[in-house]
C-alpha atoms as a PDB file:
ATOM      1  CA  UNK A   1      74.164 101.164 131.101  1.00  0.00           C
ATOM      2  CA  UNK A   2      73.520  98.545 128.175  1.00  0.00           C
ATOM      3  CA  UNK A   3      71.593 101.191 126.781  1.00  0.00           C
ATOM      4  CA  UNK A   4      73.936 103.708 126.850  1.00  0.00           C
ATOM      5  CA  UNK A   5      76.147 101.345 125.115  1.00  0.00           C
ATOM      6  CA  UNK A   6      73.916 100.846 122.450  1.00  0.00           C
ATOM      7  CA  UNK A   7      72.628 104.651 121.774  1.00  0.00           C
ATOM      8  CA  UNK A   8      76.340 105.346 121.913  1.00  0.00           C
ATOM      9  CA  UNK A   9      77.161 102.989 119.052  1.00  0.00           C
ATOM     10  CA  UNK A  10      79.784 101.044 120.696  1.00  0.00           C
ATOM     11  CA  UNK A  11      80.014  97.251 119.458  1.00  0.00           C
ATOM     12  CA  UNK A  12      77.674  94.769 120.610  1.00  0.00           C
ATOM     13  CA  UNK A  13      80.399  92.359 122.332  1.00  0.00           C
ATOM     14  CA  UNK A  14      81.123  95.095 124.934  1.00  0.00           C
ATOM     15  CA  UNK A  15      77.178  94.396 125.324  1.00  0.00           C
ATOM     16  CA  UNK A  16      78.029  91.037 125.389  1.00  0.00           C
ATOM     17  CA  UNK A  17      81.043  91.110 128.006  1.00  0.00           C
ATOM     18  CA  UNK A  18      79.084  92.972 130.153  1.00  0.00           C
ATOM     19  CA  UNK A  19      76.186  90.440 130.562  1.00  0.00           C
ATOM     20  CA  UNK A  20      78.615  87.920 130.945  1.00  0.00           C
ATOM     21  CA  UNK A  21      79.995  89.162 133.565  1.00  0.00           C
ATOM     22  CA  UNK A  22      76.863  90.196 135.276  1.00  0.00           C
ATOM     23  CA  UNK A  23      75.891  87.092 134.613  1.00  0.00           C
ATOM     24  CA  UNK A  24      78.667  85.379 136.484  1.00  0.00           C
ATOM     25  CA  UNK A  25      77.870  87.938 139.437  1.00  0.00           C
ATOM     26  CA  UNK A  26      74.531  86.932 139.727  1.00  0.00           C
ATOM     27  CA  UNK A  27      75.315  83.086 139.326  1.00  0.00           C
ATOM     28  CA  UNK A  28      78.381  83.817 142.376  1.00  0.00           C
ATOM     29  CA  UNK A  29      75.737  85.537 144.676  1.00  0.00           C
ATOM     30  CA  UNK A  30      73.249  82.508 144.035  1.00  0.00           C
ATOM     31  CA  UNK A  31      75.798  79.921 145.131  1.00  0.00           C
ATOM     32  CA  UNK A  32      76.962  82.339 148.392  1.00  0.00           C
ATOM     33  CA  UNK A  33      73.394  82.942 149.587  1.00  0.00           C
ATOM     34  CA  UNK A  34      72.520  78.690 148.880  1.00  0.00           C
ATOM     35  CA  UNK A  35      75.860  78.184 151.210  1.00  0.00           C
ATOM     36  CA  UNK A  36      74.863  80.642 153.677  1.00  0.00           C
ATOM     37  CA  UNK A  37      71.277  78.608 153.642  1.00  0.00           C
ATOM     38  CA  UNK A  38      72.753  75.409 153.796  1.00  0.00           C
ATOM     39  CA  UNK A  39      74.871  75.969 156.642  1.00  0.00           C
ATOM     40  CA  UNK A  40      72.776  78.184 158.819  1.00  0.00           C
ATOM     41  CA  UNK A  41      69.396  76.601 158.380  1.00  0.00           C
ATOM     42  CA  UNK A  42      68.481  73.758 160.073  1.00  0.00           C
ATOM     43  CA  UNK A  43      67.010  71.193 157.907  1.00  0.00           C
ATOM     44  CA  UNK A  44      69.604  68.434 156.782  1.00  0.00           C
ATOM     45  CA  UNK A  45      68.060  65.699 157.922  1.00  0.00           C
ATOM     46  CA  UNK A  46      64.420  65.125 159.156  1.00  0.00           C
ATOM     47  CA  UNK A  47      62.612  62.377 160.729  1.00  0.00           C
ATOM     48  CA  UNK A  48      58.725  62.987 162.224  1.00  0.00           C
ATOM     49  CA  UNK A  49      60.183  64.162 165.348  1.00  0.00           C
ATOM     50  CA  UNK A  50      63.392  65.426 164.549  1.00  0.00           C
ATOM     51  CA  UNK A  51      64.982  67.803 162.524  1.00  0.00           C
ATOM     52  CA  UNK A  52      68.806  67.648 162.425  1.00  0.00           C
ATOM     53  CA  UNK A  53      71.763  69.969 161.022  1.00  0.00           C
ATOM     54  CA  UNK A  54      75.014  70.684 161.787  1.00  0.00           C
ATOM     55  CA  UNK A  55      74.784  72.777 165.141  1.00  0.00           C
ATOM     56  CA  UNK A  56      71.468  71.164 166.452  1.00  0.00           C
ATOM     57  CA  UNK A  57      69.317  68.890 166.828  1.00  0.00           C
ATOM     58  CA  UNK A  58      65.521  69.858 167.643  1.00  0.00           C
ATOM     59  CA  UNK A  59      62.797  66.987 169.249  1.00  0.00           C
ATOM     60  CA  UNK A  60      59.357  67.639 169.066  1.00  0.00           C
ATOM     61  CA  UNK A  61      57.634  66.946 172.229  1.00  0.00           C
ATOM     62  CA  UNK A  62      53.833  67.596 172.733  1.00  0.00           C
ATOM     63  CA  UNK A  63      53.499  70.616 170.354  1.00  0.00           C
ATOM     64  CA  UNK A  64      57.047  72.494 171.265  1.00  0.00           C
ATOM     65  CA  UNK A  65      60.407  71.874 169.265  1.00  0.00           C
ATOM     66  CA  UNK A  66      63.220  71.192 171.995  1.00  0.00           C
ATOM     67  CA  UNK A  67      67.184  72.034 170.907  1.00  0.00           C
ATOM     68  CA  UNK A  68      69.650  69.584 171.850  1.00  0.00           C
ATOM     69  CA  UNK A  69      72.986  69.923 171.242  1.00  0.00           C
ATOM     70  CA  UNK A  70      74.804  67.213 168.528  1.00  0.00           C
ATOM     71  CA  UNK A  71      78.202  66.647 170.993  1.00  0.00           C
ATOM     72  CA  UNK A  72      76.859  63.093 172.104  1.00  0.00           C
ATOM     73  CA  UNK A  73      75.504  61.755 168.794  1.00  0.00           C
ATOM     74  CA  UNK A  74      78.107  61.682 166.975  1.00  0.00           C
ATOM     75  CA  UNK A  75      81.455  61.055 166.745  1.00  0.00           C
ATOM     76  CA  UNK A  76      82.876  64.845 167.656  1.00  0.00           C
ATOM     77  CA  UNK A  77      85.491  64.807 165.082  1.00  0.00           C
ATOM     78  CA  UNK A  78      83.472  64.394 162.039  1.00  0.00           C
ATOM     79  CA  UNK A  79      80.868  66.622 163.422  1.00  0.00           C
ATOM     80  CA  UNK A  80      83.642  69.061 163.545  1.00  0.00           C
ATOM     81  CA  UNK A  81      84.985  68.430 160.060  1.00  0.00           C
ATOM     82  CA  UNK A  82      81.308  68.767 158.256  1.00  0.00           C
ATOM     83  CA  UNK A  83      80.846  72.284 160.615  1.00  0.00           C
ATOM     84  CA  UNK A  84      84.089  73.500 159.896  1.00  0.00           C
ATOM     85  CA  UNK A  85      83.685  72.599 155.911  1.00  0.00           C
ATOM     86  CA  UNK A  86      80.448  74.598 155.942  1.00  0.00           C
ATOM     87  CA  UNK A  87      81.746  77.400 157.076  1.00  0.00           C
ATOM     88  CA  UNK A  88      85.256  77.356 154.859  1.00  0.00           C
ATOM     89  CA  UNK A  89      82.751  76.490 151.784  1.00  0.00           C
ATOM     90  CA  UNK A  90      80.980  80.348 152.850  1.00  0.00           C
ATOM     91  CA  UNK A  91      84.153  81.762 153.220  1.00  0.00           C
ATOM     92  CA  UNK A  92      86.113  81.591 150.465  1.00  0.00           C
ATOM     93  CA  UNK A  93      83.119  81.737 147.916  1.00  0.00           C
ATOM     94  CA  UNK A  94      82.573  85.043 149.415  1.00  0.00           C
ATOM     95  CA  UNK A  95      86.322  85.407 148.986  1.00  0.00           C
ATOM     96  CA  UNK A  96      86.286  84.475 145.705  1.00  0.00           C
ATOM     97  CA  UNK A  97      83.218  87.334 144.640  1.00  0.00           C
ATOM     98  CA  UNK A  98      85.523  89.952 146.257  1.00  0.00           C
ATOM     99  CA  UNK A  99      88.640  88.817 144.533  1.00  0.00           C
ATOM    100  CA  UNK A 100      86.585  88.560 141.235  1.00  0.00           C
ATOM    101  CA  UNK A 101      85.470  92.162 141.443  1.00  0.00           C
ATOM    102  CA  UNK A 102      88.732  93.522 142.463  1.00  0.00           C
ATOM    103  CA  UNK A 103      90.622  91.875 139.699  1.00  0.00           C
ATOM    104  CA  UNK A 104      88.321  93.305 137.309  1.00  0.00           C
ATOM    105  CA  UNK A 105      89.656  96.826 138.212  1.00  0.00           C
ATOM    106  CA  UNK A 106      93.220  95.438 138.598  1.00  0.00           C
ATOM    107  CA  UNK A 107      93.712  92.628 136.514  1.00  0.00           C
ATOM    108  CA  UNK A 108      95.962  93.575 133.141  1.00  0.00           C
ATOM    109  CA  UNK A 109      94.005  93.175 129.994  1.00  0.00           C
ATOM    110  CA  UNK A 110      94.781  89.186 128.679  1.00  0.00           C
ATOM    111  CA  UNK A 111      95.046  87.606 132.185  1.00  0.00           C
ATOM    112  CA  UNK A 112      92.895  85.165 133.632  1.00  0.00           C
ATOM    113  CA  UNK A 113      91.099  85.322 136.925  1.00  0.00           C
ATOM    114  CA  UNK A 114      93.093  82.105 138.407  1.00  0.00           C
ATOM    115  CA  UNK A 115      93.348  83.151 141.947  1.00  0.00           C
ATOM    116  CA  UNK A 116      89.293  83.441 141.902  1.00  0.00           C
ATOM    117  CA  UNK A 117      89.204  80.286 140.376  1.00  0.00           C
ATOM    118  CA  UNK A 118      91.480  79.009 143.112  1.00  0.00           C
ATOM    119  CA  UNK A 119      89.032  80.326 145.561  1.00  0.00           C
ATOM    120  CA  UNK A 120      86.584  79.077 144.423  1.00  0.00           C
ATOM    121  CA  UNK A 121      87.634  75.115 143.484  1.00  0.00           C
ATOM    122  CA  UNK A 122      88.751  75.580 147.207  1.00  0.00           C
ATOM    123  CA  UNK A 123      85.060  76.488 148.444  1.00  0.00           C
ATOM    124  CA  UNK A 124      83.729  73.360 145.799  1.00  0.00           C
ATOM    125  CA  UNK A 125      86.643  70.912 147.950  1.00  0.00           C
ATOM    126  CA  UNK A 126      84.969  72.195 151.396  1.00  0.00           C
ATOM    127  CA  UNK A 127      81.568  71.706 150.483  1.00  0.00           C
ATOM    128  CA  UNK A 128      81.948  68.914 149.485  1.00  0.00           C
ATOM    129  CA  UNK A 129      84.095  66.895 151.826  1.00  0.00           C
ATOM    130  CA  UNK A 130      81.297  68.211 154.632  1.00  0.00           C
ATOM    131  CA  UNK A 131      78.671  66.907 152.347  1.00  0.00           C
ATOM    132  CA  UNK A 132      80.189  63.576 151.798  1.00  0.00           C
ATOM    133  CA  UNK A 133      81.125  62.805 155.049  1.00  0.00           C
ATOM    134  CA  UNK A 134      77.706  64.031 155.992  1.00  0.00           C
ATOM    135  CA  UNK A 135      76.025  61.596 153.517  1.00  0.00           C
ATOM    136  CA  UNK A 136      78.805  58.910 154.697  1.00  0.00           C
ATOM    137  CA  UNK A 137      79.443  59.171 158.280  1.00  0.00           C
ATOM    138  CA  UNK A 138      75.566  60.225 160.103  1.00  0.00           C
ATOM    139  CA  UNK A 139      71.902  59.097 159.751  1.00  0.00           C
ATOM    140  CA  UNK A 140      73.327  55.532 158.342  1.00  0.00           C
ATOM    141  CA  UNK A 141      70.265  53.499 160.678  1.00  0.00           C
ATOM    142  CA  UNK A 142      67.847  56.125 161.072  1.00  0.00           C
ATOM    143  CA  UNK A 143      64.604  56.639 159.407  1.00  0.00           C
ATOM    144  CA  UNK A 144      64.412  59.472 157.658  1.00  0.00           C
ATOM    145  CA  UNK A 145      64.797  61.872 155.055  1.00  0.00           C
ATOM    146  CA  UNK A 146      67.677  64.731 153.887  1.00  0.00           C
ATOM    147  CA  UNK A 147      66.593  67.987 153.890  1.00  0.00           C
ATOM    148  CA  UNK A 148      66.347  70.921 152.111  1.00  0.00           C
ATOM    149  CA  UNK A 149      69.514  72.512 153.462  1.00  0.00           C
ATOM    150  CA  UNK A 150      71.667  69.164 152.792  1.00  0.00           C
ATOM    151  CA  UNK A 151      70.068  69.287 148.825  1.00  0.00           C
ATOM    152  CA  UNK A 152      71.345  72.952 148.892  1.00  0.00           C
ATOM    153  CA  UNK A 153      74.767  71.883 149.964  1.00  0.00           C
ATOM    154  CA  UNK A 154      75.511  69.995 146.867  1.00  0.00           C
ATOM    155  CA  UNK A 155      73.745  71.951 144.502  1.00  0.00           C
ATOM    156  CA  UNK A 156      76.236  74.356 146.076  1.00  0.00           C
ATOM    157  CA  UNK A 157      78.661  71.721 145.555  1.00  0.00           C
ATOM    158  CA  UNK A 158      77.785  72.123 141.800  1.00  0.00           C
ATOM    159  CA  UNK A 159      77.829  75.968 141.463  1.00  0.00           C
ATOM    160  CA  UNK A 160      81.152  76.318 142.828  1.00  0.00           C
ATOM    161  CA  UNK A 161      82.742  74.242 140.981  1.00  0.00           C
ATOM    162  CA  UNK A 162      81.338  75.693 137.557  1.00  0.00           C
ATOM    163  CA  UNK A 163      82.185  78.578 139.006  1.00  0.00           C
ATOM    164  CA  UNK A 164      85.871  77.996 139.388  1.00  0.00           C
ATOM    165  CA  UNK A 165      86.133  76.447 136.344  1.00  0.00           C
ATOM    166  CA  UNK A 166      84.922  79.686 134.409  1.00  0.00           C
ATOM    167  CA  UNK A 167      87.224  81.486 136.404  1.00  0.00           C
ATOM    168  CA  UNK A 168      90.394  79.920 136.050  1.00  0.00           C
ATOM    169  CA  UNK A 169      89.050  79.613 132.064  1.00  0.00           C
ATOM    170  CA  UNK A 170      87.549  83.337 131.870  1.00  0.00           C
ATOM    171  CA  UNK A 171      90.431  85.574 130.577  1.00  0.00           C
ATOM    172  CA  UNK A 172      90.173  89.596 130.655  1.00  0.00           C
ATOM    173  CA  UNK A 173      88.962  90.917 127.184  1.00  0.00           C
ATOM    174  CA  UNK A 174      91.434  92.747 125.602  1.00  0.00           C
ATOM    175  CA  UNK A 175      89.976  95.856 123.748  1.00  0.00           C
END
């Protein structure tokens, strides 16, 4: 397609655009499938024995992981708030990706992409209230480390909220 853009003589900014906006596809994606990762996968928080996330908790004994379930652990409600911000986080970036591509066929020429922004900074508030209360609430007088998935979370944190902000900045090109 870039190609045909070039052999066609067209100007390089629609070259431009177009990466751009690939570009912001690509970043979008990145951030949905880390989100996806951090909320599936079980790795937030690891000791020796134990490896901890926000469904389960699994105890190695002898040479076989064991699930347990988190109810008892913790205090229920903030279990319930990280879970539930996890999942919101997922939902609305992958909102946000379809509402990006449909205004993009919709959207008047001029206009910015707000309500993808919107979804987005909303996704950025989710992940990181569960992250913070996370970080804040379990694992205070345990030994151990965070995980891979809990890293993931904020660096989601991160992408989400760049995200947004391009968004809500990002205004159709008008030809």
């Amino acid at each position: 397609m870039c190609l045909e853009l070039i052999a066609k003589g067209r100007a390089p900014s629609q070259l431009v655009t177009m990466l751009v906006l690939a570009g912001i596809v690509v970043l979008h994606i990145t951030a949905i499938i880390m989100l996806l990762v951090a909320t599936i996968d079980n790795a937030w928080w690891f000791t020796d024995s134990v490896a901890t996330d926000v469904w389960g908790r699994w105890e190695l004994a002898g040479s076989a992981w064991h699930y347990t379930n988190l109810k008892g652990e913790y205090a229920e409600e903030y279990l319930q708030v990280v879970q539930a911000g996890a999942v919101l986080a997922c939902i609305f970036s992958i909102l946000g990706l379809f509402v990006f591509v449909a205004q993009l066929f919709t959207l008047s020429k001029g206009q910015r992409f707000t309500f993808s922004g919107v979804l987005m900074l909303i996704s950025c508030l989710c992940v990181m209230i569960a992250a913070s209360i996370y970080t804040d609430i379990f694992h205070k007088q345990d030994q151990g480390w965070f995980g891979h998935s809990f890293i993931l979370a904020w660096i989601s944190f991160v992408l989400t909220f760049i995200l947004g902000v391009i968004y809500v900045v990002l205004r159709k090109k008008s030809e």
